[in-house]
Protein backbone atom coordinates (compact mmCIF):
# COMPACT_ATOMS: atom_id res chain seq x y z
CA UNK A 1 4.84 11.22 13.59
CA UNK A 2 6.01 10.40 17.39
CA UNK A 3 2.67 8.73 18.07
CA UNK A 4 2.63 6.65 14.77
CA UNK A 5 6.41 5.73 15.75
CA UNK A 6 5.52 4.63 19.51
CA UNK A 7 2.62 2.57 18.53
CA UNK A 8 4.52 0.69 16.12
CA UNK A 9 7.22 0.00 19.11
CA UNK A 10 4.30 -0.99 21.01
CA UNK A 11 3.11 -3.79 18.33
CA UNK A 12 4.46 -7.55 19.34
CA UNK A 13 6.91 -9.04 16.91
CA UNK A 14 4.01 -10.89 14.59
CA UNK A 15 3.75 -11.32 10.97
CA UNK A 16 0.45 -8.81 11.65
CA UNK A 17 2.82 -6.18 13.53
CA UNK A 18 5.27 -6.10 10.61
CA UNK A 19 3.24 -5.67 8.02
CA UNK A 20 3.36 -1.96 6.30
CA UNK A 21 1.69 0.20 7.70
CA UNK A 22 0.02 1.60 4.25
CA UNK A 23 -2.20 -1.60 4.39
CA UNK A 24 -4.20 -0.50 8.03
CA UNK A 25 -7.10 2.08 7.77
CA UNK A 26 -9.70 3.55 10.37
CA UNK A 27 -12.58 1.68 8.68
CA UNK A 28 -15.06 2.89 10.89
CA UNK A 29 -14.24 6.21 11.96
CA UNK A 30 -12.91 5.35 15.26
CA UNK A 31 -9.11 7.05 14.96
CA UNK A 32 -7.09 4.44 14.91
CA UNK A 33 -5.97 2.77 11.66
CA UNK A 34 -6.32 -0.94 13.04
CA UNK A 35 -8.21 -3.21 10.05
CA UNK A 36 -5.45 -4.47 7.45
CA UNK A 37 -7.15 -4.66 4.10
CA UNK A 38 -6.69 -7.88 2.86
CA UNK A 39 -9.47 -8.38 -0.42
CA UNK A 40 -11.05 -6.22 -3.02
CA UNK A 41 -13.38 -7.65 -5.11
CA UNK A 42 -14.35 -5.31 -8.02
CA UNK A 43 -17.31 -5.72 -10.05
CA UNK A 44 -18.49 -6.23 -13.78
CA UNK A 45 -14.94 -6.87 -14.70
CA UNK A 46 -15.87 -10.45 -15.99
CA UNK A 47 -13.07 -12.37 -13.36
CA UNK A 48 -14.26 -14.40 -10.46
CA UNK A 49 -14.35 -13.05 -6.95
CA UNK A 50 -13.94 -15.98 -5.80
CA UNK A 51 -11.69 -17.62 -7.04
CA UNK A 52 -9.39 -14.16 -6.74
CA UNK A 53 -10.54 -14.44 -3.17
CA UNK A 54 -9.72 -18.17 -2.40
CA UNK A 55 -6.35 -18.53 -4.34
CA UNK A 56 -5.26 -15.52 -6.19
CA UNK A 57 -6.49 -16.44 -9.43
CA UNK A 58 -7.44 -13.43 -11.82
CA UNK A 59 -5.41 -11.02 -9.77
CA UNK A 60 -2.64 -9.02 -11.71
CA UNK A 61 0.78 -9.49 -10.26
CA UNK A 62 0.66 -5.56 -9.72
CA UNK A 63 -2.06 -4.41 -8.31
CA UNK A 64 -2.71 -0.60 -8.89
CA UNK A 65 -1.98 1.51 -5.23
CA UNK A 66 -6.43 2.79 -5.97
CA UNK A 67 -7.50 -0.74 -6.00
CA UNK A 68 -5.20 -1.20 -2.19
CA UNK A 69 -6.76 2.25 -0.26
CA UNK A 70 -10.14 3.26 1.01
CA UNK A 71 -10.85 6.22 -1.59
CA UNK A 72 -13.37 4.31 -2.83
CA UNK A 73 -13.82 7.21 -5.45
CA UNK A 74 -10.45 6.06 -7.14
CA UNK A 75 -10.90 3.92 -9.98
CA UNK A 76 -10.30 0.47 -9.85
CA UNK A 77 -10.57 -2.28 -12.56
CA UNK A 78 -9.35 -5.60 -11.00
CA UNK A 79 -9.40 -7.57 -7.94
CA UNK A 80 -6.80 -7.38 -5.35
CA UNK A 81 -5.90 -10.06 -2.74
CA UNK A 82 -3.41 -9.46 0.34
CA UNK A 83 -1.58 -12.81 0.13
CA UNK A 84 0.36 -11.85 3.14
CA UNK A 85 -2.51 -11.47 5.10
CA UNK A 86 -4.74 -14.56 4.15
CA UNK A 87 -1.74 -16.95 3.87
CA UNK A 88 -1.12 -16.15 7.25
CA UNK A 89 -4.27 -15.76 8.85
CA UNK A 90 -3.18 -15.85 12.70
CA UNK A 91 -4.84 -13.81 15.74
CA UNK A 92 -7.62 -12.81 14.04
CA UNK A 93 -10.05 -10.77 16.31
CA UNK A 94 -12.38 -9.76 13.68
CA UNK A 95 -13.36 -9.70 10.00
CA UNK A 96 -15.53 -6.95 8.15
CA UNK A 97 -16.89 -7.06 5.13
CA UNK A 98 -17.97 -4.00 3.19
CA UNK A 99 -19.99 -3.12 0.57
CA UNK A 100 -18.87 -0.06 -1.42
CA UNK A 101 -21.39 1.87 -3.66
CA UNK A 102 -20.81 5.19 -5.43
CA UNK A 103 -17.93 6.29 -3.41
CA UNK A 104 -18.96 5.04 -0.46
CA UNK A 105 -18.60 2.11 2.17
CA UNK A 106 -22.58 1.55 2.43
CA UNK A 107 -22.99 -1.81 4.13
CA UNK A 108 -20.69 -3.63 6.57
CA UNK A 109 -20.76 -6.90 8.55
CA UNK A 110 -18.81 -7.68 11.21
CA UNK A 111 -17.57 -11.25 12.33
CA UNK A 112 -15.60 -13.36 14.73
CA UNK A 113 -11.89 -13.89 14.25
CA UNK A 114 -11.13 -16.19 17.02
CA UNK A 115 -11.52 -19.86 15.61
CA UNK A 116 -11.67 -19.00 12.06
CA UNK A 117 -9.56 -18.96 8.62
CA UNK A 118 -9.80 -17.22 6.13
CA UNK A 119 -12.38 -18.99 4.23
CA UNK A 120 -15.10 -20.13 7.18
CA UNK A 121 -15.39 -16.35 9.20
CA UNK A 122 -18.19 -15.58 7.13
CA UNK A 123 -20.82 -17.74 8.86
CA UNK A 124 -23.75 -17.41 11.07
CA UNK A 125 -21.85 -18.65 14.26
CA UNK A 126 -19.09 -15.58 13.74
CA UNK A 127 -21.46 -13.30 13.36
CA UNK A 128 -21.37 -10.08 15.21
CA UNK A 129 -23.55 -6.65 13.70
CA UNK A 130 -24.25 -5.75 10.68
CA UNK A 131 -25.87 -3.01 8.87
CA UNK A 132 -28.73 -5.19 8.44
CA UNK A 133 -30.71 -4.87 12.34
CA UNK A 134 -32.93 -8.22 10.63
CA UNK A 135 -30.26 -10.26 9.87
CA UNK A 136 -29.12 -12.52 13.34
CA UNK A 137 -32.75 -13.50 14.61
CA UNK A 138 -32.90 -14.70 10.89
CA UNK A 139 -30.98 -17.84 10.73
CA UNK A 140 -30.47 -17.49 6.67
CA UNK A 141 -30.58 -20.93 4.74
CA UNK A 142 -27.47 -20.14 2.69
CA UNK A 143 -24.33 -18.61 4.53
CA UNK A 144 -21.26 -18.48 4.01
CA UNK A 145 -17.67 -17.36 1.02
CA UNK A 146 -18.42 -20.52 -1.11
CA UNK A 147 -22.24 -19.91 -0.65
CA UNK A 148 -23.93 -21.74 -3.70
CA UNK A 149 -21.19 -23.34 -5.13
CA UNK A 150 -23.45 -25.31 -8.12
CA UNK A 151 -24.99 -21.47 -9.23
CA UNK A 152 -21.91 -19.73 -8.38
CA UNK A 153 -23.44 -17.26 -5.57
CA UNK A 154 -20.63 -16.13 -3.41
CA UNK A 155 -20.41 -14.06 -0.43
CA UNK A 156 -23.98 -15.19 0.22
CA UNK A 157 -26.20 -14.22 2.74
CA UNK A 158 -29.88 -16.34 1.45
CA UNK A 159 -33.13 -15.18 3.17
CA UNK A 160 -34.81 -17.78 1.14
CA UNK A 161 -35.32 -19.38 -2.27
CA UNK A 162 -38.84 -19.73 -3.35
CA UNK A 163 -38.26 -19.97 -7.10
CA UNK A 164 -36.69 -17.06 -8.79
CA UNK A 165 -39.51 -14.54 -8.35
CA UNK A 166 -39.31 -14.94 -5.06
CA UNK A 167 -35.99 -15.17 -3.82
CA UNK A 168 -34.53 -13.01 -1.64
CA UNK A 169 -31.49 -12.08 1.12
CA UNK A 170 -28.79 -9.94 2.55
CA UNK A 171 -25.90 -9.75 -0.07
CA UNK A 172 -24.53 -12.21 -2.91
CA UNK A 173 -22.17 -11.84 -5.21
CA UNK A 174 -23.63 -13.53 -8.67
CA UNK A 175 -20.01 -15.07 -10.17
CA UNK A 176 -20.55 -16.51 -13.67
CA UNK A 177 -22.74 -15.83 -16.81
CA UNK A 178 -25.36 -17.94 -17.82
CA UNK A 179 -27.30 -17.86 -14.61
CA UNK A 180 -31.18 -19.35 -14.40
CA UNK A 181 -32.90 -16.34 -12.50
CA UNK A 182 -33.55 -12.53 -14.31
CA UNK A 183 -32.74 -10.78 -10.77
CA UNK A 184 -29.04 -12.24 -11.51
CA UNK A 185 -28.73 -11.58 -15.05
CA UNK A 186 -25.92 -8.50 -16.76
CA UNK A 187 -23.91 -8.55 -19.29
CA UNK A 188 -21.11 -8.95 -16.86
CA UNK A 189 -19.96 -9.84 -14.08
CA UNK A 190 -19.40 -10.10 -10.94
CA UNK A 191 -22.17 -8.75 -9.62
CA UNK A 192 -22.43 -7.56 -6.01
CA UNK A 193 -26.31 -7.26 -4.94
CA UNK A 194 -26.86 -6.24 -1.85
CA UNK A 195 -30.54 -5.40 0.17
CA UNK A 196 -30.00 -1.38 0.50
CA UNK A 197 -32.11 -0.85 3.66
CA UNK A 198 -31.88 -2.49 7.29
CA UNK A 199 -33.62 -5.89 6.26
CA UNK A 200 -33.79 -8.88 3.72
CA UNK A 201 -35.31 -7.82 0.28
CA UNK A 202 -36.68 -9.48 -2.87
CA UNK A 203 -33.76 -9.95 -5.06
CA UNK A 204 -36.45 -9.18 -8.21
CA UNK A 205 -38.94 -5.87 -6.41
CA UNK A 206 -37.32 -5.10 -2.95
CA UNK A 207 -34.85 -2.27 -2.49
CA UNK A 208 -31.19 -3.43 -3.36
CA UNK A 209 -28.90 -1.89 -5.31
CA UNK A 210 -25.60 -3.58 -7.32
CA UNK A 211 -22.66 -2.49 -5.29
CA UNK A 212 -19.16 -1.29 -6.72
CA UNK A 213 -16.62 -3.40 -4.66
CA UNK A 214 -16.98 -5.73 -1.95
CA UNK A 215 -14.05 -5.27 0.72
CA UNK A 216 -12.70 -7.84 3.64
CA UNK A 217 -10.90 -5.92 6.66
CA UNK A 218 -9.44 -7.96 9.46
CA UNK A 219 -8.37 -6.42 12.99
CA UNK A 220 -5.75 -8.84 15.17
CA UNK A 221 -6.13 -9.31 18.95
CA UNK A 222 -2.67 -8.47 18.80
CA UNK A 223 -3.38 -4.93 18.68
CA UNK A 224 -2.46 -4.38 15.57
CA UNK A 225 -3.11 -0.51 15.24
CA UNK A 226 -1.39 2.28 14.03
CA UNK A 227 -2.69 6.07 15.66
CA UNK A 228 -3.28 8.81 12.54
């Protein structure tokens, strides 16, 4: 309790610093609980991501405390936006985004903060690592939150499109009903697809799975950290 105490002394007086502590986790195992959750998209509930994402829509005004947490084996049936945190998005070091699948955080990217807002830190030139070793010598043709805004493809990382049959990538999160290609087709949605191995697959035979959530973590150059 003394340590959590001190490091919270230790924070500089930001927006970031102030924020409860209940929103920071140790994403990646490191001990210290320094990424503020700020989005949780949820799939199949038939809402948009992205519009949740960009402005709040199609997020309940209370948000239920398993939908806000990293047991990702707590169930969860909406989308839930940090307002706080992407309202204002200042001293940003870095962005991750996660995948979450049965349980589990599979798949993670991380990105560059510095020079970004909330909606353009997804992008080739932020780019960090990933859990995809293929994915920076790549230079995919479609990148980015808004992705393809005319099919509704968010969160997209393209390899390619070829036609349906043969189009493939990283990660996209299919937003709408009444989509043209059978690799993008449920009876609900969203629908988070993600490439389950280390590189790029075939959205119709490679090996990708539909994911469970999708998750955006951002750590501040301010130090923003609490110690477990």
């Amino acid at each position: 309790m003394g340590i959590r105490f001190l490091s919270l002394l230790l924070l500089p007086l930001t927006l970031e610093a102030l924020a409860p502590a209940d929103e920071f986790f140790d994403v990646l195992g490191t001990g210290l609980k320094e990424w503020r959750l700020v989005f949780r998209g949820t799939a199949f509930i038939n809402k948009s991501m992205y519009k949740a994402y960009k402005d709040g829509s199609n997020v309940p005004a209370v948000v239920k405390n398993s939908c806000r947490q990293t047991d990702w084996t707590q169930p969860c049936d909406t989308h839930y936006r940090n307002t706080d945190a992407l309202t204002h998005w200042n001293n940003v070091m870095e962005v991750l985004l996660g995948v979450v699948d049965r349980g589990q955080l599979v798949k993670t990217a991380v990105f560059k903060g510095d020079n970004s807002d909330y909606m353009n830190w997804f992008s080739e030139s932020h780019y960090l690592n990933s859990s995809w070793p293929d994915l920076k010598p790549q230079h995919p043709h479609i990148y980015g939150i808004t992705g393809d805004d005319g099919l509704q493809r968010r969160f997209f990382i393209s390899h390619n499109y070829n036609g349906c049959m043969n189009d493939a990538g990283w990660v996209v999160v299919v937003d709408r009903l009444g989509v043209p290609c059978d690799w993008e087709k449920d009876e609900a949605f969203p629908i988070i697809k993600y490439a389950a191995g280390e590189k790029f697959e075939n959205w119709n035979t490679g090996n990708f799975r539909n994911g469970d959530a999708l998750v955006v973590f951002v750590k501040y150059s301010s130090g923003a950290s609490i110690v477990g």
